[in-house]
Protein backbone atom coordinates (compact mmCIF):
# COMPACT_ATOMS: atom_id res chain seq x y z
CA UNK A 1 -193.83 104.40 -47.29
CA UNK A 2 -193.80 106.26 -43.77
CA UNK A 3 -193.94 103.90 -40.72
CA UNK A 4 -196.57 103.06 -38.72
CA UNK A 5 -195.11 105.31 -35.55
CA UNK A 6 -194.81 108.14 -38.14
CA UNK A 7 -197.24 111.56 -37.80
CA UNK A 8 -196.99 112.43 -41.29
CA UNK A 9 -199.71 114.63 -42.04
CA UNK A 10 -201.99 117.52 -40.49
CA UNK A 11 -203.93 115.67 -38.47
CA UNK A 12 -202.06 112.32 -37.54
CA UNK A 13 -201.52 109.14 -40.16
CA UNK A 14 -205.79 109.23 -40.67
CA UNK A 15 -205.95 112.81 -40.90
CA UNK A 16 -208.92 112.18 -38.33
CA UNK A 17 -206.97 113.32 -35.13
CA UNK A 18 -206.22 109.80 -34.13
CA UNK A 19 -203.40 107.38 -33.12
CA UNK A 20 -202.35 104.41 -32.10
CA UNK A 21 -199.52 105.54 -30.13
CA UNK A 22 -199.92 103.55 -26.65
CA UNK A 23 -198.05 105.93 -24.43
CA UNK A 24 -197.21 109.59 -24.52
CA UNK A 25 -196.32 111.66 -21.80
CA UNK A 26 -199.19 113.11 -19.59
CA UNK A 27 -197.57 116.25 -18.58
CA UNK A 28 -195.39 118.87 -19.23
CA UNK A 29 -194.00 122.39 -18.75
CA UNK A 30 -191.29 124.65 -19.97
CA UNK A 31 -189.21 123.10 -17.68
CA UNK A 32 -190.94 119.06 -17.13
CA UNK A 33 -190.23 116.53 -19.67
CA UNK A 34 -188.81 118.93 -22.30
CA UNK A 35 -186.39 116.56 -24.67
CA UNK A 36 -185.82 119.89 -26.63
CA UNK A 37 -186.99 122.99 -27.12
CA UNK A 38 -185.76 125.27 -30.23
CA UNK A 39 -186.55 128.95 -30.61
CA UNK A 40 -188.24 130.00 -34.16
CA UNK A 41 -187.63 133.66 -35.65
CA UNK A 42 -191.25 134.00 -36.78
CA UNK A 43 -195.06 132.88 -35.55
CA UNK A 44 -196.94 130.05 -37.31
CA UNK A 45 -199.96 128.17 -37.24
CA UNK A 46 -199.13 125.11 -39.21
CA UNK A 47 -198.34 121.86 -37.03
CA UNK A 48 -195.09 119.34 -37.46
CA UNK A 49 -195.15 116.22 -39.15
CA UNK A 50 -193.02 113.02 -38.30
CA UNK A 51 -191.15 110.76 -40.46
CA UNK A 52 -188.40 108.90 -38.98
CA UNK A 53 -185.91 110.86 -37.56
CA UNK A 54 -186.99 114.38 -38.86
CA UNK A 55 -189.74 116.75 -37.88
CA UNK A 56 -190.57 118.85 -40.11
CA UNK A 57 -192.21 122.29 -40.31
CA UNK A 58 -193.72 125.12 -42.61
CA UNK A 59 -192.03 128.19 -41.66
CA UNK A 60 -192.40 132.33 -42.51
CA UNK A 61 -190.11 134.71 -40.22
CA UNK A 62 -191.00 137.26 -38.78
CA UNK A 63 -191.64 140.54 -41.56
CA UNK A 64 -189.96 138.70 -44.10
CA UNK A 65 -191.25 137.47 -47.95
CA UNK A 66 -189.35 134.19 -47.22
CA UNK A 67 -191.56 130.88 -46.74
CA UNK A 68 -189.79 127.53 -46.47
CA UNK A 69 -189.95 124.08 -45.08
CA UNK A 70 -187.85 123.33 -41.78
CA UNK A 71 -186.10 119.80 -41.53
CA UNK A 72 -184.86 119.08 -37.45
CA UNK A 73 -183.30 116.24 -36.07
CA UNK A 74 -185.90 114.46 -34.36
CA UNK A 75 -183.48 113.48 -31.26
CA UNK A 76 -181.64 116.74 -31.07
CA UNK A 77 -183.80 119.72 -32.64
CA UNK A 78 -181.03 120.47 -34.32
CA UNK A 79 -181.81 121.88 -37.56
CA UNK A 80 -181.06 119.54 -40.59
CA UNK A 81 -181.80 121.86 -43.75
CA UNK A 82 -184.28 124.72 -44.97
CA UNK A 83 -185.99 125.46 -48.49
CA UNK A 84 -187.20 129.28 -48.57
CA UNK A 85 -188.29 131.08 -51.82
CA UNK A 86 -189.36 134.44 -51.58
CA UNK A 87 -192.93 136.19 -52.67
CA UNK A 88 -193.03 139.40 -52.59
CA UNK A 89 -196.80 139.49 -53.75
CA UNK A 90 -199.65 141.19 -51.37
CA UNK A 91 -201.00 138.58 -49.99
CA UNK A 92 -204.15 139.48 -47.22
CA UNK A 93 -204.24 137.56 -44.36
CA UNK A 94 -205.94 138.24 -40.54
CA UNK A 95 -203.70 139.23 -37.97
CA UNK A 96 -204.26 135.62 -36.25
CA UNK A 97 -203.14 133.72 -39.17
CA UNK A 98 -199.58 134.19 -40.14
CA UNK A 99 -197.86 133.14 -43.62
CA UNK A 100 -197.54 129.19 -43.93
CA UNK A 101 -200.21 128.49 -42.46
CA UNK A 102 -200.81 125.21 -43.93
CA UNK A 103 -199.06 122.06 -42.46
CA UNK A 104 -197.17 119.24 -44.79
CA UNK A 105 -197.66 116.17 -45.77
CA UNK A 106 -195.61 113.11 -46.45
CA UNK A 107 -195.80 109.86 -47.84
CA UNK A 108 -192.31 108.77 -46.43
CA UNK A 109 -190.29 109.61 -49.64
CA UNK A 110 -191.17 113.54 -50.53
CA UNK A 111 -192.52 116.22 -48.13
CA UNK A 112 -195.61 118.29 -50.01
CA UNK A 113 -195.56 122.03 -48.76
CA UNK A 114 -198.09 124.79 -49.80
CA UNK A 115 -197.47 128.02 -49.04
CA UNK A 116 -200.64 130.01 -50.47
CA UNK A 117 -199.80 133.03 -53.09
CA UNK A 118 -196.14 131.39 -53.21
CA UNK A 119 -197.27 127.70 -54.80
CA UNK A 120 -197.04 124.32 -53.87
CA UNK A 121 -193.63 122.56 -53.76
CA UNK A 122 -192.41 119.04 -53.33
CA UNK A 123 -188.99 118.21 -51.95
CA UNK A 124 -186.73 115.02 -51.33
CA UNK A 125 -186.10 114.20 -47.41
CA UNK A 126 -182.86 115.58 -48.09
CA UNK A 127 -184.71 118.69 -48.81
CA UNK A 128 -183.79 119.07 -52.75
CA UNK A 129 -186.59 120.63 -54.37
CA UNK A 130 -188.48 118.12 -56.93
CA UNK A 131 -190.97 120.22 -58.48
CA UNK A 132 -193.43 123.06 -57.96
CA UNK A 133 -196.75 124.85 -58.88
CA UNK A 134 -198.00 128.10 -59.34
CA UNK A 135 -201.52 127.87 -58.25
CA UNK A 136 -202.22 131.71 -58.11
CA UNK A 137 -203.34 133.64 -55.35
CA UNK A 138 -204.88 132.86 -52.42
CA UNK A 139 -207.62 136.17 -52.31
CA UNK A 140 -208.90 136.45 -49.07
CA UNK A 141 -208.90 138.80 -46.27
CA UNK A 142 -208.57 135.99 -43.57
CA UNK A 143 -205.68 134.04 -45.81
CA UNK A 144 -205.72 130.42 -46.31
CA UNK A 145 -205.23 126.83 -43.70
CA UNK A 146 -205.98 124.12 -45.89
CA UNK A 147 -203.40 121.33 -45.59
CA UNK A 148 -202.68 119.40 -48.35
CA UNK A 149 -203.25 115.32 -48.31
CA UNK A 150 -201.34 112.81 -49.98
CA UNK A 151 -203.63 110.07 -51.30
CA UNK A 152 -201.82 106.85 -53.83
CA UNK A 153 -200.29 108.70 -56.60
CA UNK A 154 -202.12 111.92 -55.39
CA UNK A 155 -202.01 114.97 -54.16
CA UNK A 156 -205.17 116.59 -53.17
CA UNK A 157 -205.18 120.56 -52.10
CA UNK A 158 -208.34 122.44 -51.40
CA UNK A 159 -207.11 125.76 -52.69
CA UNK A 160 -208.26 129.20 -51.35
CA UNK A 161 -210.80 130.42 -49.95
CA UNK A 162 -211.68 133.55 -51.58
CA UNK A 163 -211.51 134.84 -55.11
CA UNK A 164 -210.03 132.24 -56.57
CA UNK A 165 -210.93 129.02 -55.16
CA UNK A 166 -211.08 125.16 -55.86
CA UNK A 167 -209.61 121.49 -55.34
CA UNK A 168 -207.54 119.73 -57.59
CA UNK A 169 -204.90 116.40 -57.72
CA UNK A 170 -201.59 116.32 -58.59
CA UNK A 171 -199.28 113.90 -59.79
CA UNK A 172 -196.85 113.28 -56.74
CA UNK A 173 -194.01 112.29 -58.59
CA UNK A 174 -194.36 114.96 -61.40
CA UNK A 175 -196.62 117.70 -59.88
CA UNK A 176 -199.01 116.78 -62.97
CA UNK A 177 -202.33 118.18 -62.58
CA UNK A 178 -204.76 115.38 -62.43
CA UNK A 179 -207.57 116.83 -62.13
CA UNK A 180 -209.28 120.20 -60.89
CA UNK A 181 -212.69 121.32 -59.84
CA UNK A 182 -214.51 124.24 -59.03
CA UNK A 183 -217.54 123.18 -56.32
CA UNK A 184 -220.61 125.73 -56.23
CA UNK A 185 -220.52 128.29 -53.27
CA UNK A 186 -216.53 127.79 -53.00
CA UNK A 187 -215.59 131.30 -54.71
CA UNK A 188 -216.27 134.42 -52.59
CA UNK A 189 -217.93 137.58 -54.83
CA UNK A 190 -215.31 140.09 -52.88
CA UNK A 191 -212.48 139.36 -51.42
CA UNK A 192 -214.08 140.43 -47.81
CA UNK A 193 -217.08 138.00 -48.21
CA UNK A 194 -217.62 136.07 -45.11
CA UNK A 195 -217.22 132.75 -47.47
CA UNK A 196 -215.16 129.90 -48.26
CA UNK A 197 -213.42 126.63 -46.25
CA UNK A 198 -210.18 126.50 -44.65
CA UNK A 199 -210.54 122.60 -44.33
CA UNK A 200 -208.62 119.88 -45.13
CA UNK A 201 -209.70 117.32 -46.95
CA UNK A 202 -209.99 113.71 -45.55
CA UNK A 203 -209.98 110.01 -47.01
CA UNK A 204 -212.95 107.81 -45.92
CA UNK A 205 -213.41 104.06 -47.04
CA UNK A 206 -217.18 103.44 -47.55
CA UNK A 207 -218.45 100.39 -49.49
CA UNK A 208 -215.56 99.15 -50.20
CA UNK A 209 -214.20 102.21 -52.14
CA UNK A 210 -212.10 105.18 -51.00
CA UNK A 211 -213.79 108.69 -50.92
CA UNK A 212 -212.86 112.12 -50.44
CA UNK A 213 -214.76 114.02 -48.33
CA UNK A 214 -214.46 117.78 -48.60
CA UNK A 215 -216.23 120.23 -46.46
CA UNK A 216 -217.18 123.41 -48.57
CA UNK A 217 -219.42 126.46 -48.40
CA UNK A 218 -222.93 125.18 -48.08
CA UNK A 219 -222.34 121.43 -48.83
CA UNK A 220 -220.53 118.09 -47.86
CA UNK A 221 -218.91 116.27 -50.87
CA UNK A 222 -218.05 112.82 -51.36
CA UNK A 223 -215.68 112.63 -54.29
CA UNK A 224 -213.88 109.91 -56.46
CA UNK A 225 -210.44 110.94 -55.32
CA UNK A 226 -208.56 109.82 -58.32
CA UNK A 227 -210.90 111.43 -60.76
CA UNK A 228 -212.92 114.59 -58.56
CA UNK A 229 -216.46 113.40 -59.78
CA UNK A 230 -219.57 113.57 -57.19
CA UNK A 231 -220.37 110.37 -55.74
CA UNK A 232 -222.77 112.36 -52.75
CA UNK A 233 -223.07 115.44 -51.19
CA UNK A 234 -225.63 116.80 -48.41
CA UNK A 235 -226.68 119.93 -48.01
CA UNK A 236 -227.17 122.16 -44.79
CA UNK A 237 -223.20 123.46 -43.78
CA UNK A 238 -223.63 127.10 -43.54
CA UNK A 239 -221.08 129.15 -45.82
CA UNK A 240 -218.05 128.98 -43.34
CA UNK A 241 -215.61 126.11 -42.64
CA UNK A 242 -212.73 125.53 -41.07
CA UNK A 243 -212.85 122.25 -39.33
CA UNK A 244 -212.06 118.66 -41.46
CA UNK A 245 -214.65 116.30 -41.60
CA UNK A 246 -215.11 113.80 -38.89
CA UNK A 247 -215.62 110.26 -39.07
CA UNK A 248 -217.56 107.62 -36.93
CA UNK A 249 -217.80 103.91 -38.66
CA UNK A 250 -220.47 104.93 -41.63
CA UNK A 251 -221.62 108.49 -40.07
CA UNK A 252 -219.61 111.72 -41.40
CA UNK A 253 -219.70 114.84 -39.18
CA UNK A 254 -219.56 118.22 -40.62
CA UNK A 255 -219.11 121.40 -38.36
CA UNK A 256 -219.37 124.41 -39.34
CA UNK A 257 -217.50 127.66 -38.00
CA UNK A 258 -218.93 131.41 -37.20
CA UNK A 259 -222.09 129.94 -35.06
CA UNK A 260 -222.39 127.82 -37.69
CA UNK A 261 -224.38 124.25 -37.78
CA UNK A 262 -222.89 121.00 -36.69
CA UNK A 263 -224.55 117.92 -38.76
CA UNK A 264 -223.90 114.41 -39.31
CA UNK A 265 -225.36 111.98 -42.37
CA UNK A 266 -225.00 108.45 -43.22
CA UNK A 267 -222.22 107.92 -45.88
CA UNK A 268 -222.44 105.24 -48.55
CA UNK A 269 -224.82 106.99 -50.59
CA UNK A 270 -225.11 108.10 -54.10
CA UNK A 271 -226.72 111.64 -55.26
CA UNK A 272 -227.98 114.23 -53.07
CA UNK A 273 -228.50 112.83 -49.47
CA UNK A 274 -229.40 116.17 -47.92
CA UNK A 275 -233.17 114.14 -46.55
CA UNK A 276 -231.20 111.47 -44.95
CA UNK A 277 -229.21 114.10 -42.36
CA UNK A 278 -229.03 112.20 -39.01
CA UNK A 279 -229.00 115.64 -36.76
CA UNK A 280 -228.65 119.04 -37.03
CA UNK A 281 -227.55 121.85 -34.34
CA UNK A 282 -228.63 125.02 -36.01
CA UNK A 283 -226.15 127.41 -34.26
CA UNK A 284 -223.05 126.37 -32.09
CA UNK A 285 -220.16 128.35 -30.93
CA UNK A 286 -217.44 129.30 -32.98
CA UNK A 287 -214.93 126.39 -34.29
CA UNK A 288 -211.98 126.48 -35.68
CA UNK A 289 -210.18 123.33 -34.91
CA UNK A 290 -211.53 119.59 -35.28
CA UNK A 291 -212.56 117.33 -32.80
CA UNK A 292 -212.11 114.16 -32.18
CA UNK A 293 -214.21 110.81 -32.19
CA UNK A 294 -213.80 108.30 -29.59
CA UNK A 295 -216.19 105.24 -29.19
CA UNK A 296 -218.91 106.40 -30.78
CA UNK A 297 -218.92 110.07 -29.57
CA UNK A 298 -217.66 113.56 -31.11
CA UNK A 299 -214.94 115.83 -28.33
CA UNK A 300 -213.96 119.15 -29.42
CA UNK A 301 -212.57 121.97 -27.69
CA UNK A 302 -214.71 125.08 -29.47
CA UNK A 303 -213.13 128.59 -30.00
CA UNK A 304 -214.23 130.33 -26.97
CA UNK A 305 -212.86 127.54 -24.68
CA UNK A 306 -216.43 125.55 -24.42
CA UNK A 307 -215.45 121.14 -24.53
CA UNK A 308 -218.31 118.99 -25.39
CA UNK A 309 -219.07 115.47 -26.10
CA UNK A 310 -221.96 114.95 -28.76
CA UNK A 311 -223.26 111.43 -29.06
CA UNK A 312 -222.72 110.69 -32.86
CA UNK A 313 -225.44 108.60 -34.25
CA UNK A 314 -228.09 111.10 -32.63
CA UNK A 315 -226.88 114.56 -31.93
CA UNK A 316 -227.57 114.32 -28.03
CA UNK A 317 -225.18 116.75 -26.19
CA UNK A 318 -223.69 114.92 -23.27
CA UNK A 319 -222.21 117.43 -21.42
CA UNK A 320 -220.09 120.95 -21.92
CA UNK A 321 -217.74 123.13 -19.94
CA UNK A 322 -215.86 126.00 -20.32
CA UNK A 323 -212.22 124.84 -19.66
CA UNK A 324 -209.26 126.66 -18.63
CA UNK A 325 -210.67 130.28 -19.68
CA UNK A 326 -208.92 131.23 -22.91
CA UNK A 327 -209.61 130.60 -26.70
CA UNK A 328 -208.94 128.01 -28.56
CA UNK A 329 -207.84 127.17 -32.44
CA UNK A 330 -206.34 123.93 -31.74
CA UNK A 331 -207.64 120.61 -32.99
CA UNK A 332 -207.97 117.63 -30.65
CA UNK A 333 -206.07 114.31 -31.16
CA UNK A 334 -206.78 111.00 -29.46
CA UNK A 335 -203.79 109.19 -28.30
CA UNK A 336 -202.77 107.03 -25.38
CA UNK A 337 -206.41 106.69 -24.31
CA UNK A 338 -206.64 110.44 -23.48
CA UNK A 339 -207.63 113.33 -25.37
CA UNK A 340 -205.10 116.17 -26.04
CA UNK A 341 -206.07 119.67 -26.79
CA UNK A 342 -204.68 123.12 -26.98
CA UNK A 343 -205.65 126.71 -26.27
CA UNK A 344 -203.98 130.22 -28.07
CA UNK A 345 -202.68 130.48 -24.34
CA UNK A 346 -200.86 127.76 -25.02
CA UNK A 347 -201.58 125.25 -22.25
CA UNK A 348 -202.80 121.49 -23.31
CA UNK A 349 -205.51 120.20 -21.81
CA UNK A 350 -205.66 116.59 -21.50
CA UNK A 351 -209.16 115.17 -21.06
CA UNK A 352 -210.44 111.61 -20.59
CA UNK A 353 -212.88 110.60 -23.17
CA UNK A 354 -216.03 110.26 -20.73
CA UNK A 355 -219.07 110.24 -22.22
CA UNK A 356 -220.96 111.35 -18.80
CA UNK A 357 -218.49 114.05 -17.58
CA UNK A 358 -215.93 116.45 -18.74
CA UNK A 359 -212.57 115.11 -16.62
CA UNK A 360 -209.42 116.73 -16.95
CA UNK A 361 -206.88 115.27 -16.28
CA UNK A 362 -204.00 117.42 -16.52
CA UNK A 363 -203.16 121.07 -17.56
CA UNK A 364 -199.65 121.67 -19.35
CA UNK A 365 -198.98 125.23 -19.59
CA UNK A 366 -195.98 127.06 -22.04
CA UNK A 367 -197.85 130.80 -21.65
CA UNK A 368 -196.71 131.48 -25.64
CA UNK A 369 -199.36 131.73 -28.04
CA UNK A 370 -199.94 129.05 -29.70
CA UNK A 371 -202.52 127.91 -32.82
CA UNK A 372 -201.08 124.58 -33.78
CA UNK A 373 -201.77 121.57 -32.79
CA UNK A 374 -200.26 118.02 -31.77
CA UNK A 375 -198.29 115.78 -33.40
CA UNK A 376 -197.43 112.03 -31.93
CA UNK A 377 -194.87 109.49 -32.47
CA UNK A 378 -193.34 106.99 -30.52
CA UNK A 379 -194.25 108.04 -27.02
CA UNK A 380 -193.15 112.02 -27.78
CA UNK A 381 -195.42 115.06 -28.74
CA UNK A 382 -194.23 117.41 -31.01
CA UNK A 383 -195.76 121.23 -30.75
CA UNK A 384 -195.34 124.62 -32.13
CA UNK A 385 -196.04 127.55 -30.65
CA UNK A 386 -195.21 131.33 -31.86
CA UNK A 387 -192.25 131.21 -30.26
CA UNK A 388 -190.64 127.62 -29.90
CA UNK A 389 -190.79 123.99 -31.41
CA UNK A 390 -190.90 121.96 -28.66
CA UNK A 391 -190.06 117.80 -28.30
CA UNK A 392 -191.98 116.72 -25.14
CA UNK A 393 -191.13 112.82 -23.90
């Protein structure tokens, strides 16, 4: 089992963007509070996980058909093995998002990797490949983010967007499919369509049972995560998302991207619970990473640089600023009692979560681009940019 100080999935041990890390270094710079810093031949998007004494990363260089997991000493950087395979498919992607583009997973024995067109592998922490799946290809001219979640015996992928598109469970041990499901409005008619969901799924314990919510073209699914069947859904997401879902006590969040809406419902339900929608903002600003919830209200950093604070249980915005000028595709992670977010400029902002003003309190700038986001353990921040992975304590 990974440790409690681990980070060992997109999104922290939750997959909600939060920890309970107590300390963590409030600033930084290429030169302040850098444990190590160690160059990487090609861009990326995906973010590191944590187990132990590794850090791991998804990795593509640089005009290459390699894609491979990265294993690095956690106190040195140095780098402990590799696993690349080569595709030499066509795969589309937008200029913004890079091959290996999804981040790993770990459940403290195996490391899960997907890397789109090229399959989904599974590996030892010693890095000896344990099995592997040909999924098909990922069909869409924007490419694919999706993270993959480890969940029991499980492990859950949304797969696509585009052409060919759907979630399914896989035996971690065996790479077994479990189950698969196709979700209605998830496949895209053309391979161009402005459709589909670059989220990652996330676990939510309602009622005493464990569900999986998935946020998909047009709809919010609950799902039985060891067998895919509906429990609820709600209508009302527009047909773009890349954002996870977000969580506060029994109210799940749902934001859309490309001006889409931002809505919240009451989970616990059964059937259709589209008429029991809390709030709804019609049109927002375009997302791309997830926020964070703190006390009862929603923080995230939206693409064009705009922070806000939305009060969860009723929709009321709080406040909103533009911070720091540049765009933004990072996703925002609570930890030491601060807020930590990044832009594609590739300074962090870290922002006190005030309900009654937007205070930042510091500004850590690298000036490389970077799309990943955070990862925490033990009083040290992990981050990726296109040009470096960087240890910060």
């Amino acid at each position: 089992m990974a440790d409690a100080a681990d980070w060992p999935q997109w999104r922290g041990p939750r997959g909600t963007g939060q920890c309970d890390e107590p300390t963590a270094p409030l600033t930084w710079s290429p030169h302040e509070n850098v444990k190590w810093k160690i160059p990487l031949d090609g861009p990326g998007n995906s973010s590191p996980i944590v187990l132990g004494e590794k850090v791991f990363i998804t990795h593509a260089r640089a005009n290459s058909p390699l894609r491979g997991l990265h294993c690095y000493d956690r106190n040195t950087g140095e780098l402990r093995w590799k696993h690349e395979i080569e595709y030499s498919g066509k795969e589309l992607t937008h200029d913004t998002n890079p091959p290996c583009a999804s981040s790993p997973v770990s459940d403290g024995e195996r490391v899960v990797a997907w890397y789109g067109s090229a399959g989904l592998y599974a590996y030892d922490l010693n890095g000896k490949e344990l099995w592997h799946k040909d999924l098909g290809k990922v069909e869409h001219i924007w490419g694919f983010g999706s993270s993959p979640i480890i969940h029991g015996n499980l492990v859950v992928l949304n797969f696509g967007p585009g052409l060919n598109a759907f979630v399914a469970a896989f035996d971690k041990k065996t790479g077994n499919e479990v189950w698969r499901k196709q979700f209605p409005g998830q496949i895209s008619e053309k391979i161009d369509e402005y459709r589909g969901s670059w989220s990652t799924p996330v676990v939510h314990r309602e009622n005493g049972r464990d569900v999986l919510l998935l946020s998909l073209p047009e709809k919010l699914w609950a799902i039985e995560p060891v067998t895919g069947n509906d429990i609820w859904s709600c209508g009302g997401p527009s047909k773009l998302f890349y954002t996870s879902p977000l969580i506060a006590n029994d109210i799940v969040i749902a934001m859309c991207g490309y001006t889409g809406p931002a809505m919240a419902v009451t989970s616990g339900g059964r059937g259709d619970q589209t008429d029991k929608t809390l709030w709804t903002h019609p049109k927002n600003p375009q997302r791309v990473g997830s926020g964070a919830v703190v006390n009862g209200h929603i923080y995230i950093l939206n693409e064009p640089g705009i922070a806000c604070c939305i009060d969860a249980t009723t929709g009321d915005k709080k406040w909103e600023e533009r911070i720091g000028g540049g765009q933004s595709w990072c996703s925002m992670v609570h930890a030491a009692g601060r807020l930590y977010v990044g832009n594609t400029a590739g300074t962090t902002f870290v922002l006190e979560p005030n309900p009654n003003e937007c205070k930042v309190l510091a500004e850590n700038k690298l000036s490389e681009t970077m799309r990943a986001s955070h990862a925490f353990s033990n009083g040290q921040v992990f981050l990726r940019t296109y040009r470096a992975l960087y240890c910060f304590e």
